[in-house]
Structures are given as structure tokens and as C-alpha cells.
Protein backbone atom coordinates (compact mmCIF):
# COMPACT_ATOMS: atom_id res chain seq x y z
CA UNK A 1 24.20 11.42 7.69
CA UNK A 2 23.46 8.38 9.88
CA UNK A 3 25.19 5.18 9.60
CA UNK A 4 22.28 3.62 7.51
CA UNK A 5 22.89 6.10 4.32
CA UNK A 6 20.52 8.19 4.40
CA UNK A 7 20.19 12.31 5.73
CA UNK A 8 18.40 12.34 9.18
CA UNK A 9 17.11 15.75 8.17
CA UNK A 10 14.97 14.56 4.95
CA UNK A 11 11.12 13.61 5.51
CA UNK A 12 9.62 11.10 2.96
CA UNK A 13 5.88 10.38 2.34
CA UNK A 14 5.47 6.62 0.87
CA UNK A 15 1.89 6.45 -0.92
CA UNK A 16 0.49 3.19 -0.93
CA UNK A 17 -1.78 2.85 -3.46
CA UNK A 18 -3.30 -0.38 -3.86
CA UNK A 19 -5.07 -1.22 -7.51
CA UNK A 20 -5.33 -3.40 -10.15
CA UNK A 21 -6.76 -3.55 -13.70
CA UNK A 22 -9.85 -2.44 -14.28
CA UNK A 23 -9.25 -1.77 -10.47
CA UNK A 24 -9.25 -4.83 -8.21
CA UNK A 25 -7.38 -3.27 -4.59
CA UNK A 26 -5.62 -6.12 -3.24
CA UNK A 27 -6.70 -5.61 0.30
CA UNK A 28 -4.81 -8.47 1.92
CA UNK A 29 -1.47 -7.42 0.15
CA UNK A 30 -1.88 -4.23 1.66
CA UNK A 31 -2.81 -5.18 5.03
CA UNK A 32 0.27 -7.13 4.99
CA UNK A 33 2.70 -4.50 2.96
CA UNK A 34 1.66 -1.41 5.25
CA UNK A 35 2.94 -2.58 8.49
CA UNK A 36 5.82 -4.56 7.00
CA UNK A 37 7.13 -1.72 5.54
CA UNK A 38 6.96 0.45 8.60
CA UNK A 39 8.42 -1.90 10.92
CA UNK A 40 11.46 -2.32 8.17
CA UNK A 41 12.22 1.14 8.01
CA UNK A 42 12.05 1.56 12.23
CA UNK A 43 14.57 -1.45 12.10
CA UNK A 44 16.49 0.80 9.90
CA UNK A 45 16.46 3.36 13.22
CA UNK A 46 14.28 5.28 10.77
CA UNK A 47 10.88 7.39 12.47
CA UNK A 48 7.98 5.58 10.19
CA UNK A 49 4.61 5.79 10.92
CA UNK A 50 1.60 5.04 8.63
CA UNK A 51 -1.82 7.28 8.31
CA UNK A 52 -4.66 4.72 7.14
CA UNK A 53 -7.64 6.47 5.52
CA UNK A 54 -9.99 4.36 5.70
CA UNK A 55 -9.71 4.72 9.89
CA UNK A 56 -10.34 8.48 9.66
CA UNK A 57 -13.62 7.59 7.59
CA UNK A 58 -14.76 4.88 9.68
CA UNK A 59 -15.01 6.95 12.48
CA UNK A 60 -17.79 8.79 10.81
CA UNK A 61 -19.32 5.79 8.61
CA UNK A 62 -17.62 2.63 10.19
CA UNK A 63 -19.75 0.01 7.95
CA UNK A 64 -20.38 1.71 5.10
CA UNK A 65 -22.09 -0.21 1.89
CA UNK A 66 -20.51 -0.11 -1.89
CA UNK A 67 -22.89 2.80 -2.41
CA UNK A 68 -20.61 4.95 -0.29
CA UNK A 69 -18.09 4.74 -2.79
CA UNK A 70 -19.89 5.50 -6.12
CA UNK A 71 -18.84 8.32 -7.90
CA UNK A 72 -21.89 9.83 -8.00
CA UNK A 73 -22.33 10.18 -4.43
CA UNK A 74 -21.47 13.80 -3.07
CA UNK A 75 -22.02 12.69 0.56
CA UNK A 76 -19.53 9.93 0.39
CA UNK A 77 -17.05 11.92 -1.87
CA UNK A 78 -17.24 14.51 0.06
CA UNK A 79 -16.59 12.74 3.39
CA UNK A 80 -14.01 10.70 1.77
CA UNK A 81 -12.21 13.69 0.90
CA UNK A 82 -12.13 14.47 4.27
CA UNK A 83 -10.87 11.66 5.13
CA UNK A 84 -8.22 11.72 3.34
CA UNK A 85 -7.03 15.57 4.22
CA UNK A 86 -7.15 15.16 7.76
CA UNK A 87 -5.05 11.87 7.39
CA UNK A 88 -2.85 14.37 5.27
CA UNK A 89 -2.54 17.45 7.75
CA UNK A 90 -1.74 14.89 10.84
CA UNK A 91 1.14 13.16 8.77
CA UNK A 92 2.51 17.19 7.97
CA UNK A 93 2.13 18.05 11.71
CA UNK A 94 4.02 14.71 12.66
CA UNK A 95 6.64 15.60 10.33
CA UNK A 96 6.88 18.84 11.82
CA UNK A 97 7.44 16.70 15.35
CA UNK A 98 10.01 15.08 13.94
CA UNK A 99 8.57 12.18 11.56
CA UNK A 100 11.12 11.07 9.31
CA UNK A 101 8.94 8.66 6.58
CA UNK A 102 5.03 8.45 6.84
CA UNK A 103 2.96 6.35 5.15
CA UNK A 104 -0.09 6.87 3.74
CA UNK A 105 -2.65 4.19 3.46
CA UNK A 106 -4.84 5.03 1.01
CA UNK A 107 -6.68 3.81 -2.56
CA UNK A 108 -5.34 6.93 -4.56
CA UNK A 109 -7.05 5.99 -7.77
CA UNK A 110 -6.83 9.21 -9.85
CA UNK A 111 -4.61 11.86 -11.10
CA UNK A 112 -6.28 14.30 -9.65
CA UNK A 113 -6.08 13.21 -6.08
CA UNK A 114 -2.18 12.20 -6.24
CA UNK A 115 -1.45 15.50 -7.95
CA UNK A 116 -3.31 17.35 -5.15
CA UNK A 117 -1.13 14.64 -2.70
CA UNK A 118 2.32 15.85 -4.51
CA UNK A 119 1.08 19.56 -4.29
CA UNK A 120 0.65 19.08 -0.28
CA UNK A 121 4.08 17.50 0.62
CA UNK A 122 6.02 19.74 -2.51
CA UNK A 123 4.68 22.97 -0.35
CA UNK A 124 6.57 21.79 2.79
CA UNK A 125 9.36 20.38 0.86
CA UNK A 126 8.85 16.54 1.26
CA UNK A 127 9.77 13.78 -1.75
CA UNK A 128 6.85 11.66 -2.54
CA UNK A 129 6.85 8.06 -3.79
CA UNK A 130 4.01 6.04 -5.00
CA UNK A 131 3.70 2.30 -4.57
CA UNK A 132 0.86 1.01 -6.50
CA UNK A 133 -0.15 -2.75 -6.30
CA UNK A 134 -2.42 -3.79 -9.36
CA UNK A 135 -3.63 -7.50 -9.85
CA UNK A 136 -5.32 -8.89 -13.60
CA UNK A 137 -5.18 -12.04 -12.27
CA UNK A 138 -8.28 -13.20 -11.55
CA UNK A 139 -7.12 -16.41 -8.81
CA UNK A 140 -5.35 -13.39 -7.33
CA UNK A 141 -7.98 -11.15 -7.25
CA UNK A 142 -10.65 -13.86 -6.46
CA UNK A 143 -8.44 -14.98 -3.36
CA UNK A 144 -8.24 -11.56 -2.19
CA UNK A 145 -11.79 -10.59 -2.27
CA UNK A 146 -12.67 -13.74 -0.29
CA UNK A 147 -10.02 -12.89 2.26
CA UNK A 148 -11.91 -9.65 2.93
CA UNK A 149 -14.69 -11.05 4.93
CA UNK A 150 -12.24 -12.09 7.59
CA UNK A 151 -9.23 -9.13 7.38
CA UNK A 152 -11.43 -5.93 6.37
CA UNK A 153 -12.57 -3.83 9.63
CA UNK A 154 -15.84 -2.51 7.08
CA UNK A 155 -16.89 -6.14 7.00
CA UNK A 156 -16.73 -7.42 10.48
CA UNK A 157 -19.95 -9.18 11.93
CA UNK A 158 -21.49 -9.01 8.40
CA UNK A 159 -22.65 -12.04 6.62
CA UNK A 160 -19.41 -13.64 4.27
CA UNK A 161 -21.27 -13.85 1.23
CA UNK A 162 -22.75 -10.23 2.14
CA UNK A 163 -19.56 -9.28 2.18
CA UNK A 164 -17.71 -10.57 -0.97
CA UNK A 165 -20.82 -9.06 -2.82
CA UNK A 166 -20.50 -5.63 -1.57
CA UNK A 167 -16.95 -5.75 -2.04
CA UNK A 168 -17.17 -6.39 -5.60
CA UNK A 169 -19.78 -4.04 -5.93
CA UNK A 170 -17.27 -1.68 -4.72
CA UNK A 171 -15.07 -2.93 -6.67
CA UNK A 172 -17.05 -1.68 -9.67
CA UNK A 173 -17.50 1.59 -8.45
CA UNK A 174 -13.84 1.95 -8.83
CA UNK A 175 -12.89 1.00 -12.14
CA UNK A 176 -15.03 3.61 -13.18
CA UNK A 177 -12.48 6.31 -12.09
CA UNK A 178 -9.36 4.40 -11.56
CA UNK A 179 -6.20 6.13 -13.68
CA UNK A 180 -3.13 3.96 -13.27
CA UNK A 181 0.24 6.19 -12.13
CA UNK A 182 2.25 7.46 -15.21
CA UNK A 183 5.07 8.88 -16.20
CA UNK A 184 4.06 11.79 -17.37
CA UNK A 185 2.87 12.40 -13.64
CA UNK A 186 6.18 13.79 -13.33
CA UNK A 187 6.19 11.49 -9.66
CA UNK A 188 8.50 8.63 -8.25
CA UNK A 189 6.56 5.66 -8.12
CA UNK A 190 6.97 1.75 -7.93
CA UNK A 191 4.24 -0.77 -9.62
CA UNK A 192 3.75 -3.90 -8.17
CA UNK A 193 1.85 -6.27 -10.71
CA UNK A 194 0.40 -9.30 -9.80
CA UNK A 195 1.98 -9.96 -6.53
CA UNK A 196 5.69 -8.54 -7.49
CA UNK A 197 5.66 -10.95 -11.17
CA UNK A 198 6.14 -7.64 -12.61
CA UNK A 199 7.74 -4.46 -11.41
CA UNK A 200 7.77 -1.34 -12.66
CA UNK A 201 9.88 1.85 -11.58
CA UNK A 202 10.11 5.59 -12.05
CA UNK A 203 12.15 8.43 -11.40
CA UNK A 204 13.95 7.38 -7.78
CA UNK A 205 15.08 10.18 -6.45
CA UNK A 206 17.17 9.42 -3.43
CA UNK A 207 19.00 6.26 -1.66
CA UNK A 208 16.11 5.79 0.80
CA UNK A 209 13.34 5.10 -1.77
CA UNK A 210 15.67 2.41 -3.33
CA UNK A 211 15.82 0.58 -0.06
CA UNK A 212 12.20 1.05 0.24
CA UNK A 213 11.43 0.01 -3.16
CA UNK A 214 13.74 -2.67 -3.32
CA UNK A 215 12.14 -4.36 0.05
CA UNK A 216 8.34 -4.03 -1.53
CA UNK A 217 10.11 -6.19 -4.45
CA UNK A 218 11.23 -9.06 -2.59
CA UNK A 219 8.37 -9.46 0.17
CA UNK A 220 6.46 -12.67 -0.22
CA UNK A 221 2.79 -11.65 0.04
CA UNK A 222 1.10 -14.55 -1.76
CA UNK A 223 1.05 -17.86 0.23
CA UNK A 224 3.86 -20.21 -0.87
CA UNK A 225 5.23 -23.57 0.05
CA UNK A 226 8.80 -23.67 1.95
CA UNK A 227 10.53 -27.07 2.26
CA UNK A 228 13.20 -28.16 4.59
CA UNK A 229 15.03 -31.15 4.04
CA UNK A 230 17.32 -32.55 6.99
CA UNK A 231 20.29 -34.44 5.04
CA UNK A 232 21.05 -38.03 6.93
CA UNK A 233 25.01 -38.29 7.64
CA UNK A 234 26.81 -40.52 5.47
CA UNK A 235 29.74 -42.45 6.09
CA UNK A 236 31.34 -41.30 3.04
CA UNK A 237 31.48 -37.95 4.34
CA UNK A 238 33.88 -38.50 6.85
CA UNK A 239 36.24 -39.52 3.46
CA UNK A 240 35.44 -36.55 1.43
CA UNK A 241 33.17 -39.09 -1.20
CA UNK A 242 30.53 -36.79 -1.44
């Protein structure tokens, strides 16, 4: 056991889902959750890495349009599938180098593909937990979807209002197959809901995944206002008045 709590022989994959209802992903909360999270659990002394999906399909479609993402196109399911198994087999193999927690970065919005997720890492004997973000509020989602023009790598050097409309045409393409995580899943898993307003936890397994989950809980993703106030000296002090 190290010092921190947790066995230094266990391997962990965190899946961070990120949806909302019908299925809005909050991009910007996950750009900002992803690498948080990893650099928390290395300042734990704990090997993290994260596996983003979306890199290993932009290196065969870097830009590609909301079409790309409809259901009913085999090309693009097919490569995203892909995707998503070679971003799979490379977090195994770097658990077999001696990984201790990766992270995969990826829009899991089905059963089917988390079950096929749970089936991969049960084989080699790793614990699985889910993080799902979902968002039905539409400020929220409406500040997120403008933020993606400047923070998504598919949208870079494209026209702003180009990009908002694809995006929400993408969007659309996955509410028609999003399935929010369940319990009868039979997996660990942590909802987010509107920015942390509303949390919602399964089946934690082990002491790691309540550190993890309990840090996703209490990370300020939404802008906020933090005021300082500087507190004059008063004579009365020095008499123990105040």
C-alpha cells in the first residue's frame, strides 16, 4: 500500500463520458475536467494518463462535418469505432507498462459501447468507473456550444457561426442514440448534472474512485465571481472591541 491509501498494484480506467439530456456534451467542462483530473491524481504520486478519442479520429478525418457523426453513416461509425479501440488497446498496453489510472476521453453514449468498454478492462482484470456530465440547462448548454468555436480542435480556422451550427447539428445526431448510464448496468459510475448542482453515484468499489469522485464534485467548472475583501485595522482591535 502506498502512503496515499490506495494498492500500487491495482489499475483503474476512469470513463469520461460527457452528455446531457436529450444529449448536449459539455465540451468545455470536459476540456477542463480531463486534464484536471489527471494532474490531481499524478499529485497523488499516482501514474495517470488520459487516451482522447477524438485525437485518434482526427488523424484520419481531422475536420470532420456533423454528418460524420449520424447514425446512419457506416463510414463514420465504422471509423469511429476504430477510434475508439485503438485508444482502448494503447491504454491496456500502457497498463501493462506500468499505468496505474487511465483515462479515457470519450462521448460513450450507449449501452452497448460501455458494456463492450467494461468487457475489455473486466478481461484483464481492471475496475471501471464512469463519469458522465449531462446539462438540461439551456444557458449552460448555450454557453458551451458557443465556447466550441474557440476550444474544439474540429473547429479551428472555421467560420464561428459555421461552427456553432455544425455543432448543434451534431448535437442532434446524438440524442438520437444517447442512453444515459444506469444502474442496472451493473457499473460504478458518477453523474454530474448541470455543472455538479446535482450528483449522482453508484456502486464505488474501492477508496481510489471515492477520491476521484469526490474531486469531480467539488471542481468549479462554470465561471464564478470570487471576492476578496482587505479588512482596514481598527483601533478597537488592539482592546479586544471587536
Amino acid at each position: 500500500m502506498r502512503g496515499n491509501g490506495w494498492s500500487s498494484g491495482a489499475r483503474q480506467i476512469v470513463d469520461c463520458a460527457k452528455e446531457s439530456v436529450p444529449v448536449r456534451p459539455m465540451q468545455q467542462q470536459q476540456l477542463i475536467l480531463i486534464p484536471t483530473v489527471v494532474r490531481y491524481l499524478k499529485w497523488l504520486s499516482i501514474n495517470a494518463k488520459s487516451f482522447n478519442v477524438g485525437s485518434y479520429r482526427r488523424a484520419d478525418t481531422p475536420q470532420p462535418s456533423a454528418e460524420f457523426f449520424n447514425t446512419g453513416n457506416t463510414q463514420g461509425e465504422r471509423m469511429r469505432r476504430a477510434a475508439a479501440e485503438a485508444a482502448v488497446s494503447d491504454m491496456l498496453k500502457w497498463f501493462g507498462e506500468g499505468g496505474h489510472v487511465g483515462v479515457l476521453d470519450a462521448t460513450n453514449s450507449t449501452k452497448a459501447r460501455r458494456a463492450w468498454i467494461k468487457q475489455q478492462c473486466d478481461a484483464k482484470g481492471y475496475e471501471c468507473l464512469f463519469v458522465e456530465s449531462r446539462c438540461d440547462d439551456e444557458k449552460l448548454v448555450l454557453n458551451n456550444v458557443l465556447s466550441v468555436k474557440t476550444s474544439s480542435p474540429d473547429y479551428v480556422g472555421q467560420d464561428p457561426e459555421d461552427a456553432v451550427k455544425d455543432f448543434m447539428e451534431r448535437i442532434r445526431n446524438y440524442e438520437k442514440v444517447y442512453q444515459s448510464v444506469e444502474v442496472n448496468e451493473d457499473v460504478t459510475f458518477v453523474k454530474l448534472i448541470n455543472v455538479g448542482s446535482q450528483v449522482v453515484i453508484n456502486s464505488v468499489q474501492n477508496y481510489l474512485q471515492t477520491r476521484i469522485i469526490y474531486f469531480t464534485m467539488n471542481l468549479h467548472i462554470a465561471p464564478r465571481s470570487i471576492w476578496l475583501s482587505r479588512v482596514k485595522y481598527a483601533r478597537t482591535r488592539l482592546f479586544g472591541i471587536c
